[in-house]
Protein backbone atom coordinates (compact mmCIF):
# COMPACT_ATOMS: atom_id res chain seq x y z
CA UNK A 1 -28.99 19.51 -15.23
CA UNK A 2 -30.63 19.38 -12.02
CA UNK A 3 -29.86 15.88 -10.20
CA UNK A 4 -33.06 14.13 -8.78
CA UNK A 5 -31.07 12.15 -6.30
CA UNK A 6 -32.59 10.64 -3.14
CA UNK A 7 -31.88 12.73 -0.13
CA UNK A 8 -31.47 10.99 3.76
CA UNK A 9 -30.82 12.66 6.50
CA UNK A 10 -28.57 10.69 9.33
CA UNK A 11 -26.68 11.78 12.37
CA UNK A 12 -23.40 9.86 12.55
CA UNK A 13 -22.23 9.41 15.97
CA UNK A 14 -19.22 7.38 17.75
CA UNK A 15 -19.98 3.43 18.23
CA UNK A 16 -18.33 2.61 21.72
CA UNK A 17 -18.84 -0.61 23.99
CA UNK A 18 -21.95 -1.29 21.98
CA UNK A 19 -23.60 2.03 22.27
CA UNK A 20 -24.01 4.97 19.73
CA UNK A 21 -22.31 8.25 21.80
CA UNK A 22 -22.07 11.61 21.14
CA UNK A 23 -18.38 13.51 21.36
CA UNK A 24 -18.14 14.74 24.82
CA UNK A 25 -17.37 18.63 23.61
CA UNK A 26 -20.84 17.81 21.21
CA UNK A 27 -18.75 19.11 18.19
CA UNK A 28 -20.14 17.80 15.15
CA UNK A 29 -19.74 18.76 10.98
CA UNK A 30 -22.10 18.61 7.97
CA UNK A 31 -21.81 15.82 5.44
CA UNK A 32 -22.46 16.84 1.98
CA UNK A 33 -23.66 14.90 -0.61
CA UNK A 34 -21.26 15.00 -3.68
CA UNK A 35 -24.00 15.16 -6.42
CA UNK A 36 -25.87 17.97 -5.11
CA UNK A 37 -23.68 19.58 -2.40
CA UNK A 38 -26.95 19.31 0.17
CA UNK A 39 -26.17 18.43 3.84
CA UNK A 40 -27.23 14.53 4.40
CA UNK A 41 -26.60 15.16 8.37
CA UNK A 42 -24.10 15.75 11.41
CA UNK A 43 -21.11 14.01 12.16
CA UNK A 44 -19.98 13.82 15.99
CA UNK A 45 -16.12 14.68 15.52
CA UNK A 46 -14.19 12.34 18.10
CA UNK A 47 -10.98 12.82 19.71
CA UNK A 48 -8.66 11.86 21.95
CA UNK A 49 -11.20 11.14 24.71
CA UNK A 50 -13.25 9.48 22.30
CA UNK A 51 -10.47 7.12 21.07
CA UNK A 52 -9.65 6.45 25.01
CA UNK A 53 -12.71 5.16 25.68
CA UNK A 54 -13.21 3.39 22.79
CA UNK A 55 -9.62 1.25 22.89
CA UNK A 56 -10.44 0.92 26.53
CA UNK A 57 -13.57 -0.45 25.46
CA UNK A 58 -11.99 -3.13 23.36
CA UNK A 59 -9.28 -3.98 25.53
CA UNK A 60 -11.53 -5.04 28.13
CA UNK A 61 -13.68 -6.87 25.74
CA UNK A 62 -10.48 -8.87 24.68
CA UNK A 63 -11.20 -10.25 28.15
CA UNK A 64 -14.59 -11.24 28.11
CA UNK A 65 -16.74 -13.46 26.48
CA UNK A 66 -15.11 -13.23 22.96
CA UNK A 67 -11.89 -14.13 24.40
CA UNK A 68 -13.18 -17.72 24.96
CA UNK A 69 -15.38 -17.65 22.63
CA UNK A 70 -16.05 -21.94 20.40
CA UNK A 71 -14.64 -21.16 17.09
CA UNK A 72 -17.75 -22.12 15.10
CA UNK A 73 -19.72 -19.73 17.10
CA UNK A 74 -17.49 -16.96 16.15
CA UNK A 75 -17.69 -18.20 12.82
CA UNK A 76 -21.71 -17.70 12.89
CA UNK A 77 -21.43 -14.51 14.50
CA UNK A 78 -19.16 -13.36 11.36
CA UNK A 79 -21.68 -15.08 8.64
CA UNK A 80 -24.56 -13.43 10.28
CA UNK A 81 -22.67 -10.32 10.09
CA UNK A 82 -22.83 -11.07 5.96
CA UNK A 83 -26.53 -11.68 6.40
CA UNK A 84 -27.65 -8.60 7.93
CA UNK A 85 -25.77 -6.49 5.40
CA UNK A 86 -27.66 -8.48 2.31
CA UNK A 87 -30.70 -7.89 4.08
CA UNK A 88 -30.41 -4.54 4.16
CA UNK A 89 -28.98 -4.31 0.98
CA UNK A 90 -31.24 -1.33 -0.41
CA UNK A 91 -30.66 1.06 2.60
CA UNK A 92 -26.93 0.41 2.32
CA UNK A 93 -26.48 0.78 -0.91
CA UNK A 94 -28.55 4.23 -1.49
CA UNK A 95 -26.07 5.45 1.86
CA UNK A 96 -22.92 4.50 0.32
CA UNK A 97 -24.02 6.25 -3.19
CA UNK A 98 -25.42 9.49 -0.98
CA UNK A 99 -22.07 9.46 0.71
CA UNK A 100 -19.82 8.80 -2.48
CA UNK A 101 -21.75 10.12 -5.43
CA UNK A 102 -21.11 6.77 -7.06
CA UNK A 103 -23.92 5.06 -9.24
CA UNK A 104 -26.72 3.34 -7.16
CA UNK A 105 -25.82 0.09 -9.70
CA UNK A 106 -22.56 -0.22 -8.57
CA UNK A 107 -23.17 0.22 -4.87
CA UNK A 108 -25.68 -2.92 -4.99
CA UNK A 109 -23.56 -5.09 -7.40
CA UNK A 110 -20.04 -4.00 -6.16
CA UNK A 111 -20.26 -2.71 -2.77
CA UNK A 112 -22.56 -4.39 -0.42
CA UNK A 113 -22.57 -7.92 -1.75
CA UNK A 114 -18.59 -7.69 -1.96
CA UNK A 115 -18.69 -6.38 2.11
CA UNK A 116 -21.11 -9.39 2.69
CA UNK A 117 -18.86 -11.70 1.06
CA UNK A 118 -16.07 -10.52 3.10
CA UNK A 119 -17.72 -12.05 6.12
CA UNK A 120 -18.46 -14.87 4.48
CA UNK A 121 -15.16 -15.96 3.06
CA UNK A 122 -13.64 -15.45 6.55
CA UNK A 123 -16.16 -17.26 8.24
CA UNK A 124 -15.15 -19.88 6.48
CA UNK A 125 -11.70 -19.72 6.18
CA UNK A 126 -11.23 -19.15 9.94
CA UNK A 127 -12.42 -22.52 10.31
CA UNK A 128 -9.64 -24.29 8.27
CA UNK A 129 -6.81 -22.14 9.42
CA UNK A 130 -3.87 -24.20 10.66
CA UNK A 131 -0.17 -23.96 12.19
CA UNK A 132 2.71 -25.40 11.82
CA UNK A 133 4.35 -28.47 13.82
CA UNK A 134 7.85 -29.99 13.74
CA UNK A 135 8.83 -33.14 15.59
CA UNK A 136 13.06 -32.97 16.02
CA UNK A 137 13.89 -36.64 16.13
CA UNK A 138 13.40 -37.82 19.25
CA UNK A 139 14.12 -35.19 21.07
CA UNK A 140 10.92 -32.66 21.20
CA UNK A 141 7.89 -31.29 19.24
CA UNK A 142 7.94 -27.96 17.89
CA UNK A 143 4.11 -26.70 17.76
CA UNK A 144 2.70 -23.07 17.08
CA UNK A 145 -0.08 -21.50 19.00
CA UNK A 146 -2.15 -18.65 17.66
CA UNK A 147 -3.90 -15.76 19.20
CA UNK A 148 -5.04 -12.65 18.53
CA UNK A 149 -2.58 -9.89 18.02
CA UNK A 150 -5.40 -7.63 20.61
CA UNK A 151 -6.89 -3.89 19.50
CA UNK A 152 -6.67 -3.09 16.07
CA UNK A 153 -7.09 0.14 14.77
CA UNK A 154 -8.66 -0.21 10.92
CA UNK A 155 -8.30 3.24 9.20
CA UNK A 156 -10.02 2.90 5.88
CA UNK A 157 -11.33 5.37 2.72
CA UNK A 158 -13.83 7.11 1.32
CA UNK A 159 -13.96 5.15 -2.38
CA UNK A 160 -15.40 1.92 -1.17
CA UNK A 161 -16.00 2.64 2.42
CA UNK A 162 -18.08 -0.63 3.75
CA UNK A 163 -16.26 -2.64 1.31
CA UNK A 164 -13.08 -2.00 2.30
CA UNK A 165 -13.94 -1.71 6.14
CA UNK A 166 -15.30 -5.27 6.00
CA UNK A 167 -11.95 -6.08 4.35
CA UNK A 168 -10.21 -5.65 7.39
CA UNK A 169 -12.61 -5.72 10.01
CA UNK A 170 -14.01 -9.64 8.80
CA UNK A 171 -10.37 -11.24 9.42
CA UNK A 172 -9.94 -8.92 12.44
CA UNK A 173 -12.56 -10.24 13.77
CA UNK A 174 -11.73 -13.91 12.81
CA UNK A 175 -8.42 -14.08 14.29
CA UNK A 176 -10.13 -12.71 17.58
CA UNK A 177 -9.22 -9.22 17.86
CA UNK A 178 -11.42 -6.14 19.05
CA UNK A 179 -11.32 -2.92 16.91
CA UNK A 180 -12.09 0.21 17.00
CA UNK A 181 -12.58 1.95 13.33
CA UNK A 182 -11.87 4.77 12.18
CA UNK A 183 -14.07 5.63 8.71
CA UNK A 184 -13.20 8.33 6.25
CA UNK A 185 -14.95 11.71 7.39
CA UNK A 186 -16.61 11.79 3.94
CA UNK A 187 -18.06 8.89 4.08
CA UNK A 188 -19.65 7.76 7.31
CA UNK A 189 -23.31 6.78 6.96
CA UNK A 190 -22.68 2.86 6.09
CA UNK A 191 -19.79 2.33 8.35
CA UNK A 192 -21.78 4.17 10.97
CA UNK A 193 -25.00 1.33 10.13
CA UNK A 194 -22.03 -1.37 10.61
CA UNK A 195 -21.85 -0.80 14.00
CA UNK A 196 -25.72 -1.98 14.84
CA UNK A 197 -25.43 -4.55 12.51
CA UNK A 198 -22.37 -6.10 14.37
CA UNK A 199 -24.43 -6.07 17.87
CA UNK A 200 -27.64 -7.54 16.14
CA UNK A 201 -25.14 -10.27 14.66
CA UNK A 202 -24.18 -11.18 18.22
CA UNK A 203 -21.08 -9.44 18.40
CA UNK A 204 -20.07 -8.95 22.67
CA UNK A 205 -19.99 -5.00 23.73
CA UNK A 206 -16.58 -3.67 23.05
CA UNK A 207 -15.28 -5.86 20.01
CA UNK A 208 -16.18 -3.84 18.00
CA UNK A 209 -16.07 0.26 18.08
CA UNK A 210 -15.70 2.91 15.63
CA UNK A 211 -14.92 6.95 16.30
CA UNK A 212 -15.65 9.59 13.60
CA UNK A 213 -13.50 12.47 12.73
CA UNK A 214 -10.27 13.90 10.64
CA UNK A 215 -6.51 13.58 10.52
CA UNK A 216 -6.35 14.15 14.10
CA UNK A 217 -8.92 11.33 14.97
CA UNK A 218 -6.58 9.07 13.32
CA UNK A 219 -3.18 10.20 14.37
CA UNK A 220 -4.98 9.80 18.34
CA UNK A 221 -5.30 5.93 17.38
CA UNK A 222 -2.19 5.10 15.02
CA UNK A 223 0.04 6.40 18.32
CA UNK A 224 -2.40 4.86 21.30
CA UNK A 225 -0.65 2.92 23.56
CA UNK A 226 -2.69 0.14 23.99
CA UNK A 227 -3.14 -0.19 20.22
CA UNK A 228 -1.21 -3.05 19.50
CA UNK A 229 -1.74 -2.42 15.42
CA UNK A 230 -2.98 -0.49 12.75
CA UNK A 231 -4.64 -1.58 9.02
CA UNK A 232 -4.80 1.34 6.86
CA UNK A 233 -6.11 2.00 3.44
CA UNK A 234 -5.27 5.56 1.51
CA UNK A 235 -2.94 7.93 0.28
CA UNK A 236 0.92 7.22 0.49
CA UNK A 237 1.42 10.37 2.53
CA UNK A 238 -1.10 9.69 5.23
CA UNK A 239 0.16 6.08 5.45
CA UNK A 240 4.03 7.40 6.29
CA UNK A 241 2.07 9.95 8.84
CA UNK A 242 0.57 7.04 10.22
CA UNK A 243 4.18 4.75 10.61
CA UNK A 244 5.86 8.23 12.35
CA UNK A 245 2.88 8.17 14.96
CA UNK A 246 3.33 4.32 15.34
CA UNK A 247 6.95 4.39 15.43
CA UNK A 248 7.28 4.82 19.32
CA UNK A 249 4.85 1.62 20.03
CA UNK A 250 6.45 -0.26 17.24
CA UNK A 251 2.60 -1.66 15.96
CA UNK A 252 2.00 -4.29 13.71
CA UNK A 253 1.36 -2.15 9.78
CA UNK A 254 -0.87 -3.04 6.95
CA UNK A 255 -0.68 -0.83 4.43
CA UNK A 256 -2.45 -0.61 1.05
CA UNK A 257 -1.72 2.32 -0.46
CA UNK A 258 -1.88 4.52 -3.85
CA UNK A 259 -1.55 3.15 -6.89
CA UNK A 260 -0.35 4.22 -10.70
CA UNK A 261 -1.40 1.26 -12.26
CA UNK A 262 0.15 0.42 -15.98
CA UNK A 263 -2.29 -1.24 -18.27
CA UNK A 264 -0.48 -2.63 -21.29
CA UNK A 265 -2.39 -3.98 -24.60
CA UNK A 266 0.26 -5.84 -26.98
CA UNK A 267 -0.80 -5.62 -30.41
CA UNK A 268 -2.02 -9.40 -30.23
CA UNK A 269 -4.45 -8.67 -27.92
CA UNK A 270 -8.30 -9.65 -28.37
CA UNK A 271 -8.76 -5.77 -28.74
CA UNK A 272 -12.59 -5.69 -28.00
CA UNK A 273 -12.00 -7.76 -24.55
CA UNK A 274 -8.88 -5.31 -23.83
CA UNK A 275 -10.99 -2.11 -24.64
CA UNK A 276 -14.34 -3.36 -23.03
CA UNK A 277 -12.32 -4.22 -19.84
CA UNK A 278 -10.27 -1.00 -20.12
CA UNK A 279 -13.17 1.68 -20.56
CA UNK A 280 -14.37 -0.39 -16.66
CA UNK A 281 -11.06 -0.02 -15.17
CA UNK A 282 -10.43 3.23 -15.91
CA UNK A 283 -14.07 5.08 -15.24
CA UNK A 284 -16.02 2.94 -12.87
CA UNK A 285 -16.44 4.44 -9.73
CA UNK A 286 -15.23 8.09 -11.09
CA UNK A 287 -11.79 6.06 -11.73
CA UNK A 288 -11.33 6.28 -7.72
CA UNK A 289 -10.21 3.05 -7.23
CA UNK A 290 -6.55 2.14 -6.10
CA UNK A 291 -6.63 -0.68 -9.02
CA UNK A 292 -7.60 1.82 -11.94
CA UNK A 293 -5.32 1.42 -14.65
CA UNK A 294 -4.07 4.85 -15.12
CA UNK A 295 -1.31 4.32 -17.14
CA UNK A 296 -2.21 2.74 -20.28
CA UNK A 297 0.59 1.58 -22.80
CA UNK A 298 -0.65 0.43 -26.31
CA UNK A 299 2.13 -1.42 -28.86
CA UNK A 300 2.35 0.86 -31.61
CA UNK A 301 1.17 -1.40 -34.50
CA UNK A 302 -2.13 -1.58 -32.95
CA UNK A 303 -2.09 2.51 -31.11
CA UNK A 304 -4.41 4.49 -33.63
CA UNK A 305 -7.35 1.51 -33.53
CA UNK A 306 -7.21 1.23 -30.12
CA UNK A 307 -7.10 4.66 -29.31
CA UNK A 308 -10.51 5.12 -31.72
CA UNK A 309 -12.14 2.30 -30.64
CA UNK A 310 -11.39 3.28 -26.93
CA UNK A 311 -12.30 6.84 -27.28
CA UNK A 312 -15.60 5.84 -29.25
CA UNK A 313 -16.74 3.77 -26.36
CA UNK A 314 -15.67 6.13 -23.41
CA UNK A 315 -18.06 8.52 -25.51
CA UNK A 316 -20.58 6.91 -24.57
CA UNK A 317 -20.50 6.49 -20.74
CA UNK A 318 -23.26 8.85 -19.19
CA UNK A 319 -22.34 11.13 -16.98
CA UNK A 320 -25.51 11.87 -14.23
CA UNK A 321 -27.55 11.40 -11.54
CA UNK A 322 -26.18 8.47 -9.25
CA UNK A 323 -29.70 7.37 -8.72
CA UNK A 324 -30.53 7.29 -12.71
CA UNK A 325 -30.15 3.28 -13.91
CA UNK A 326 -28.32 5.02 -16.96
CA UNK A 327 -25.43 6.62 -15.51
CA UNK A 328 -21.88 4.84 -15.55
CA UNK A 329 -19.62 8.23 -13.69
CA UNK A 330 -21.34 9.54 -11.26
CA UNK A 331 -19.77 12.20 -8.65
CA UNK A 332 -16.46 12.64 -7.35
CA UNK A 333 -16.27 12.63 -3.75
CA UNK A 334 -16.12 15.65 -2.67
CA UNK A 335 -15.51 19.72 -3.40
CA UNK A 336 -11.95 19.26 -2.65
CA UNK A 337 -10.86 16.21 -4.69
CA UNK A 338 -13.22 17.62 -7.76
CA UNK A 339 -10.56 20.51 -7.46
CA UNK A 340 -7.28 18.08 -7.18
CA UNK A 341 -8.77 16.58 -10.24
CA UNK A 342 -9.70 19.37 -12.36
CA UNK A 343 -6.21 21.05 -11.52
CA UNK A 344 -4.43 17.75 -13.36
CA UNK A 345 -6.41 18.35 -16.09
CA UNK A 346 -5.00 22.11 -16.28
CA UNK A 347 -1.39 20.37 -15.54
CA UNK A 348 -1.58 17.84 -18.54
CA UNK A 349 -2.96 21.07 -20.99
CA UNK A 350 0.60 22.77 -19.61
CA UNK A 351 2.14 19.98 -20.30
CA UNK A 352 1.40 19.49 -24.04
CA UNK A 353 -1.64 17.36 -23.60
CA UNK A 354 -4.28 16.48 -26.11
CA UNK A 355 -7.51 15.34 -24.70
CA UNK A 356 -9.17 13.07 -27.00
CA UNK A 357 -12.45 13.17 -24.43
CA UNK A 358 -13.35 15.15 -21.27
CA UNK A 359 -11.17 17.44 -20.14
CA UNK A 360 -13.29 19.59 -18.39
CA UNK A 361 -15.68 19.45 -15.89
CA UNK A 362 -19.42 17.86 -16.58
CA UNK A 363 -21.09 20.48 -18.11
CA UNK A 364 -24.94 20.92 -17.60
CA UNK A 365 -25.35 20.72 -13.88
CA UNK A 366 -26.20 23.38 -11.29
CA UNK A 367 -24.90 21.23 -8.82
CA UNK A 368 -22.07 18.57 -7.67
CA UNK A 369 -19.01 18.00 -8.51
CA UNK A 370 -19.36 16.07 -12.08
CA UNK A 371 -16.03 15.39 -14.11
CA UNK A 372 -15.69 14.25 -17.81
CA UNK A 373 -14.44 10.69 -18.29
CA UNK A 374 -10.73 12.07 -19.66
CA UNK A 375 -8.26 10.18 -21.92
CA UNK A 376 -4.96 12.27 -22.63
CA UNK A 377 -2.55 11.55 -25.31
CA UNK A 378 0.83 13.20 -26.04
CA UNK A 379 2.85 13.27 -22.92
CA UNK A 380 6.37 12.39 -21.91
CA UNK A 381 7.39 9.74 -19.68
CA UNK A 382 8.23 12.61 -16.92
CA UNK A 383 4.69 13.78 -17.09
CA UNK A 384 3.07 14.68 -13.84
CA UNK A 385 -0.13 13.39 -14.93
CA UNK A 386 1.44 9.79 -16.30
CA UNK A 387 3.48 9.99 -12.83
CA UNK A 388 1.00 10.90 -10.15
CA UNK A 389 -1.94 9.24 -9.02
CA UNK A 390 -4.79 11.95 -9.85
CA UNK A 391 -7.63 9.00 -8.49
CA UNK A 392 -10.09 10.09 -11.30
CA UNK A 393 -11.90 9.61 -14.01
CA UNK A 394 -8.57 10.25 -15.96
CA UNK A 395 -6.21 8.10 -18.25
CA UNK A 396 -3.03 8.37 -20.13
CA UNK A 397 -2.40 6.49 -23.35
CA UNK A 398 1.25 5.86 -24.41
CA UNK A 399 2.63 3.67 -27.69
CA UNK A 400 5.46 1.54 -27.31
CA UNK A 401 7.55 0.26 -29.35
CA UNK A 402 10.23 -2.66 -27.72
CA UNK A 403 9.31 -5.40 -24.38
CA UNK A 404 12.34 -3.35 -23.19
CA UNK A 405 11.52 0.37 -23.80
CA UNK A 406 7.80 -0.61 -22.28
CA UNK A 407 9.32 -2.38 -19.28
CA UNK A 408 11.28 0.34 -18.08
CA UNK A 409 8.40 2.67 -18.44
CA UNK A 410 6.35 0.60 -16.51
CA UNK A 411 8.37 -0.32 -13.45
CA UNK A 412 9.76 4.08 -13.47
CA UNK A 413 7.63 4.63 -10.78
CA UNK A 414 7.08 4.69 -6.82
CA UNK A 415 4.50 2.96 -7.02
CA UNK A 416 3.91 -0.92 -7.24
CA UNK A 417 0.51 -2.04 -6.60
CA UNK A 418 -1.30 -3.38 -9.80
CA UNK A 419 -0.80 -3.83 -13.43
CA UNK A 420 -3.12 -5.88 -16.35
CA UNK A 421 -1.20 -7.22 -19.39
CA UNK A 422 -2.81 -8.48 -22.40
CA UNK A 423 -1.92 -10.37 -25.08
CA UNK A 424 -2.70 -13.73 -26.64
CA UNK A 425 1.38 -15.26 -25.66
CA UNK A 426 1.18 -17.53 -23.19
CA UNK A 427 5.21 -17.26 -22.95
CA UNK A 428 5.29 -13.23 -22.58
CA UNK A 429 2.26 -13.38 -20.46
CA UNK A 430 3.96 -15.58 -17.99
CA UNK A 431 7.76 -13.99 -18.75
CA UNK A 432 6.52 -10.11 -18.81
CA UNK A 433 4.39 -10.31 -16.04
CA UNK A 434 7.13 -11.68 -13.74
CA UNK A 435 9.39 -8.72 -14.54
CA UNK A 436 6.57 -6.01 -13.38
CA UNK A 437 7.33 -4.49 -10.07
CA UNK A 438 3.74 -4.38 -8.92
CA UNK A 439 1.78 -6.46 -6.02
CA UNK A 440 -0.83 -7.87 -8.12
CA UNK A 441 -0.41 -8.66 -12.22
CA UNK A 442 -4.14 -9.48 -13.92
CA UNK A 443 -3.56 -11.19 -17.44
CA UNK A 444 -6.18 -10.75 -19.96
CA UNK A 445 -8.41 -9.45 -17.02
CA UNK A 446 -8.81 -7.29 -14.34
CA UNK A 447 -10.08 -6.66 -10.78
CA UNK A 448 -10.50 -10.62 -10.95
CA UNK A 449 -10.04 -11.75 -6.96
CA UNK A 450 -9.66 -14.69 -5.19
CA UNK A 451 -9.87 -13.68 -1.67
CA UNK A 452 -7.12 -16.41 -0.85
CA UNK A 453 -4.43 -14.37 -2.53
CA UNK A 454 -2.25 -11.82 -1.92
CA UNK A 455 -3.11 -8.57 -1.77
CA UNK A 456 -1.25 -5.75 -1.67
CA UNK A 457 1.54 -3.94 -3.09
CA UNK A 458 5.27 -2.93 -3.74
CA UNK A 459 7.51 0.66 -3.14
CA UNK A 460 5.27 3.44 -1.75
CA UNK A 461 2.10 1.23 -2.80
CA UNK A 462 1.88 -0.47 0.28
CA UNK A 463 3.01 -2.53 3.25
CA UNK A 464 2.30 -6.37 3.74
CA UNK A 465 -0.64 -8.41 2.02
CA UNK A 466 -4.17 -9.34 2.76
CA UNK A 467 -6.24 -11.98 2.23
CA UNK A 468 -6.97 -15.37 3.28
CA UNK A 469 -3.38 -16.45 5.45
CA UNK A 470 -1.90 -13.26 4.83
CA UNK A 471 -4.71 -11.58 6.85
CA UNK A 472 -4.34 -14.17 9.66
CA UNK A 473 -0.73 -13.88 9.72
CA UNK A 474 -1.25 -10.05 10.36
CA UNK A 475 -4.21 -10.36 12.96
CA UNK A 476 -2.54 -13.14 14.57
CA UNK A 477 1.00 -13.74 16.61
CA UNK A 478 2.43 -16.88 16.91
CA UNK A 479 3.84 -18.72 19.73
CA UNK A 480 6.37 -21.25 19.60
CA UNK A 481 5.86 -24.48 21.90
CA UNK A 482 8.01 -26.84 22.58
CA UNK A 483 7.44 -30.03 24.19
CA UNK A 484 10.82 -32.59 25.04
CA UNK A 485 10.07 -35.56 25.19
């Protein structure tokens, strides 16, 4: 099958003090989109001097206008910021599917209106944000003051690049930071847009900045100096790279990190809600998404329907052209992860595996890097493929017998960032739930967000939460005030 997709050429350069740059040794590589493996354009690769110029650049912006910036006009700055991305909605979202290999769909439902929203809800929010105050007798009042923690280096990834940039870069910006970004290298076009959408919202020269590049690009900012801390979003393994380089600054961290996600259907379940929901969070967006529930566990009385009725429907998910209306998987990212993926599928066949779909690659295309939507049965508990995040479209389905047998499956991991429960007991959903060792817990749902909450996760899944006060109390410090009276 030959892939019909849209094709756009764009050079992605550096964004500093306001102004799209080129590196100064003009070294530059090709990005490739996923579903065809033709080059969508050059990317300036930035480095050292590049991430000089561009902290510099925000540092000295800290000390400008935004410094002293009325609240409510930062506040319309940020909701404009939501505005321009919806009203370029269409160009975004054919970039970020280009760049990903993701369906076009899902970039316009998911993607762009979630980035918009980002700036919206902190808009908002910023405007309600409060501290604390203590009066001690009659002796003094205890108030807090809060202020920007200064340049913030936002590291993010390639699975849901402008969505997760505006994730941090929206309360960043909120709290009254400057930041320089740092986008994944295989997925620059929208985050390189961001940039001139920022200025046209009003945004001063130097707030915000972004440099292109690799590992080394972001090892130059997680160790700056005059970085005063770091949000990153990724693998477990760059995240501890990132705390050694930060280590001799001692930064502020925000980590969100990989995920092995256990999704767990008790046999009094509503079975069509569970398998609807868990066919979507285990193959949208190729199944690379931190949340994915990779792990499924299934109580035994209910194991052989589920698995039948499960397997039926993942059947039926189209595999194709990102650009087609009808495809549900579209690409993987890129050349290398396609091979990281397929060679867990040639682990779990080692391993004793039975696929029950997938498998194998996509067949039928020329081009791209196309995997099967994959369910796997009949592996152990020590599994590499039940224990390691492969970040495709790839699932493991386990019975269980006993609460306690399941529970000690679940939480025999590293990781600790998600898990969805489901069953129709109030009493275990509220008892069960509490004992999983995981950030977030959906019941009878997933992927369901209140951007208030906290977001994050446990063990080698992260560091600190987001959202709403947790963001602030990241992007922020506090100072302590007191008055005697």
């Amino acid at each position: 099958m030959k892939t019909e997709t849209k094709q756009s050429v764009m050079e992605c350069l550096h964004f500093i003090n306001g102004e799209y740059v080129k590196s100064s040794n003009a070294k530059t590589f090709e990005n490739v989109n996923p579903a065809t493996e033709e080059v969508l354009g050059n990317v300036a690769i930035g480095g050292t001097e590049e991430v000089d110029q561009a902290v510099a650049a925000a540092r000295e912006a800290l000390n400008g206008e935004w410094k002293n910036m009325p609240l409510k006009k930062r506040s319309n700055i940020l909701r404009k910021i939501g505005d321009l991305i919806l009203d370029r909605k269409d160009e975004l979202a054919e970039l970020e599917s280009l760049d990903t290999g993701k369906p076009l769909w899902l970039s316009q439902k998911v993607d762009i209106d979630r980035a918009a929203n980002n700036f919206y809800f902190f808009a908002d929010y910023m405007t309600t944000v409060g501290t604390e105050a203590y009066e001690q007798d009659d002796i003094a009042i205890h108030y807090a003051k809060r202020r920007p923690v200064g340049v913030v280096g936002l590291i993010n990834p390639w699975n849901l690049p402008l969505f997760l940039m505006t994730w941090k870069l929206a309360p960043a910006l909120a709290a009254g930071n400057a930041a320089v970004m740092k986008p994944s290298e295989v997925t620059p076009m929208t985050a390189t847009v961001l940039g001139e959408i920022c200025k046209e919202a009003g945004v001063p020269d130097g707030v915000v900045n972004m440099v292109h590049g690799f590992g080394e690009t972001g090892a130059a900012l997680s160790s700056h100096e005059d970085v005063d801390a770091i949000a990153f979003t990724g693998e477990t393994i760059t995240g501890t790279e990132i705390m050694k380089a930060a280590a001799p600054t001692l930064k502020k961290l925000s980590f969100e990190l990989g995920g092995k996600n256990p999704n767990i259907i008790f046999a009094d379940a509503d079975l069509e809600d569970a398998i609807e929901t868990t066919v979507r969070s285990s193959f949208i967006n190729q199944g690379e998404v931190c949340l994915c529930g990779s792990r499924i566990y299934v109580e035994r009385q209910v194991y052989d329907e589920f698995l039948d009725r499960f397997a039926e429907k993942t059947k039926e998910l189209v595999v194709g052209d990102p650009f087609d209306a009808d495809t549900k998987v579209g690409a993987l990212v890129s050349e290398e992860h396609y091979q990281k993926v397929l060679g867990y599928l040639d682990i779990a066949k080692e391993e004793g595996g039975t696929f029950l779909t997938g498998g194998k690659a996509a067949e039928g295309f020329d081009k791209g890097f196309f995997v099967e939507p994959t369910i796997i049965t009949g592996l152990g508990k020590d599994s590499r493929c039940v224990r390691e995040e492969i970040f495709g479209p790839v699932v493991t389905v386990v019975p269980f017998d006993t609460e306690e047998e399941l529970l000690e499956q679940v939480n025999d991991t590293h990781y600790g960032l998600s898990a969805s429960v489901w069953t129709s007991d109030v009493k275990r959903a509220t008892g069960f739930s509490g004992k999983i060792e995981a950030g977030i817990v959906w019941v009878n749902t997933w992927f369901l967000r209140d951007l208030r909450t906290p977001f994050g996760g446990m063990k080698r899944s992260g560091l600190g939460r987001e959202g709403g006060a947790h963001s602030f109390d990241f992007y922020s410090e506090l100072t302590n005030i007191t008055l005697k009276m």
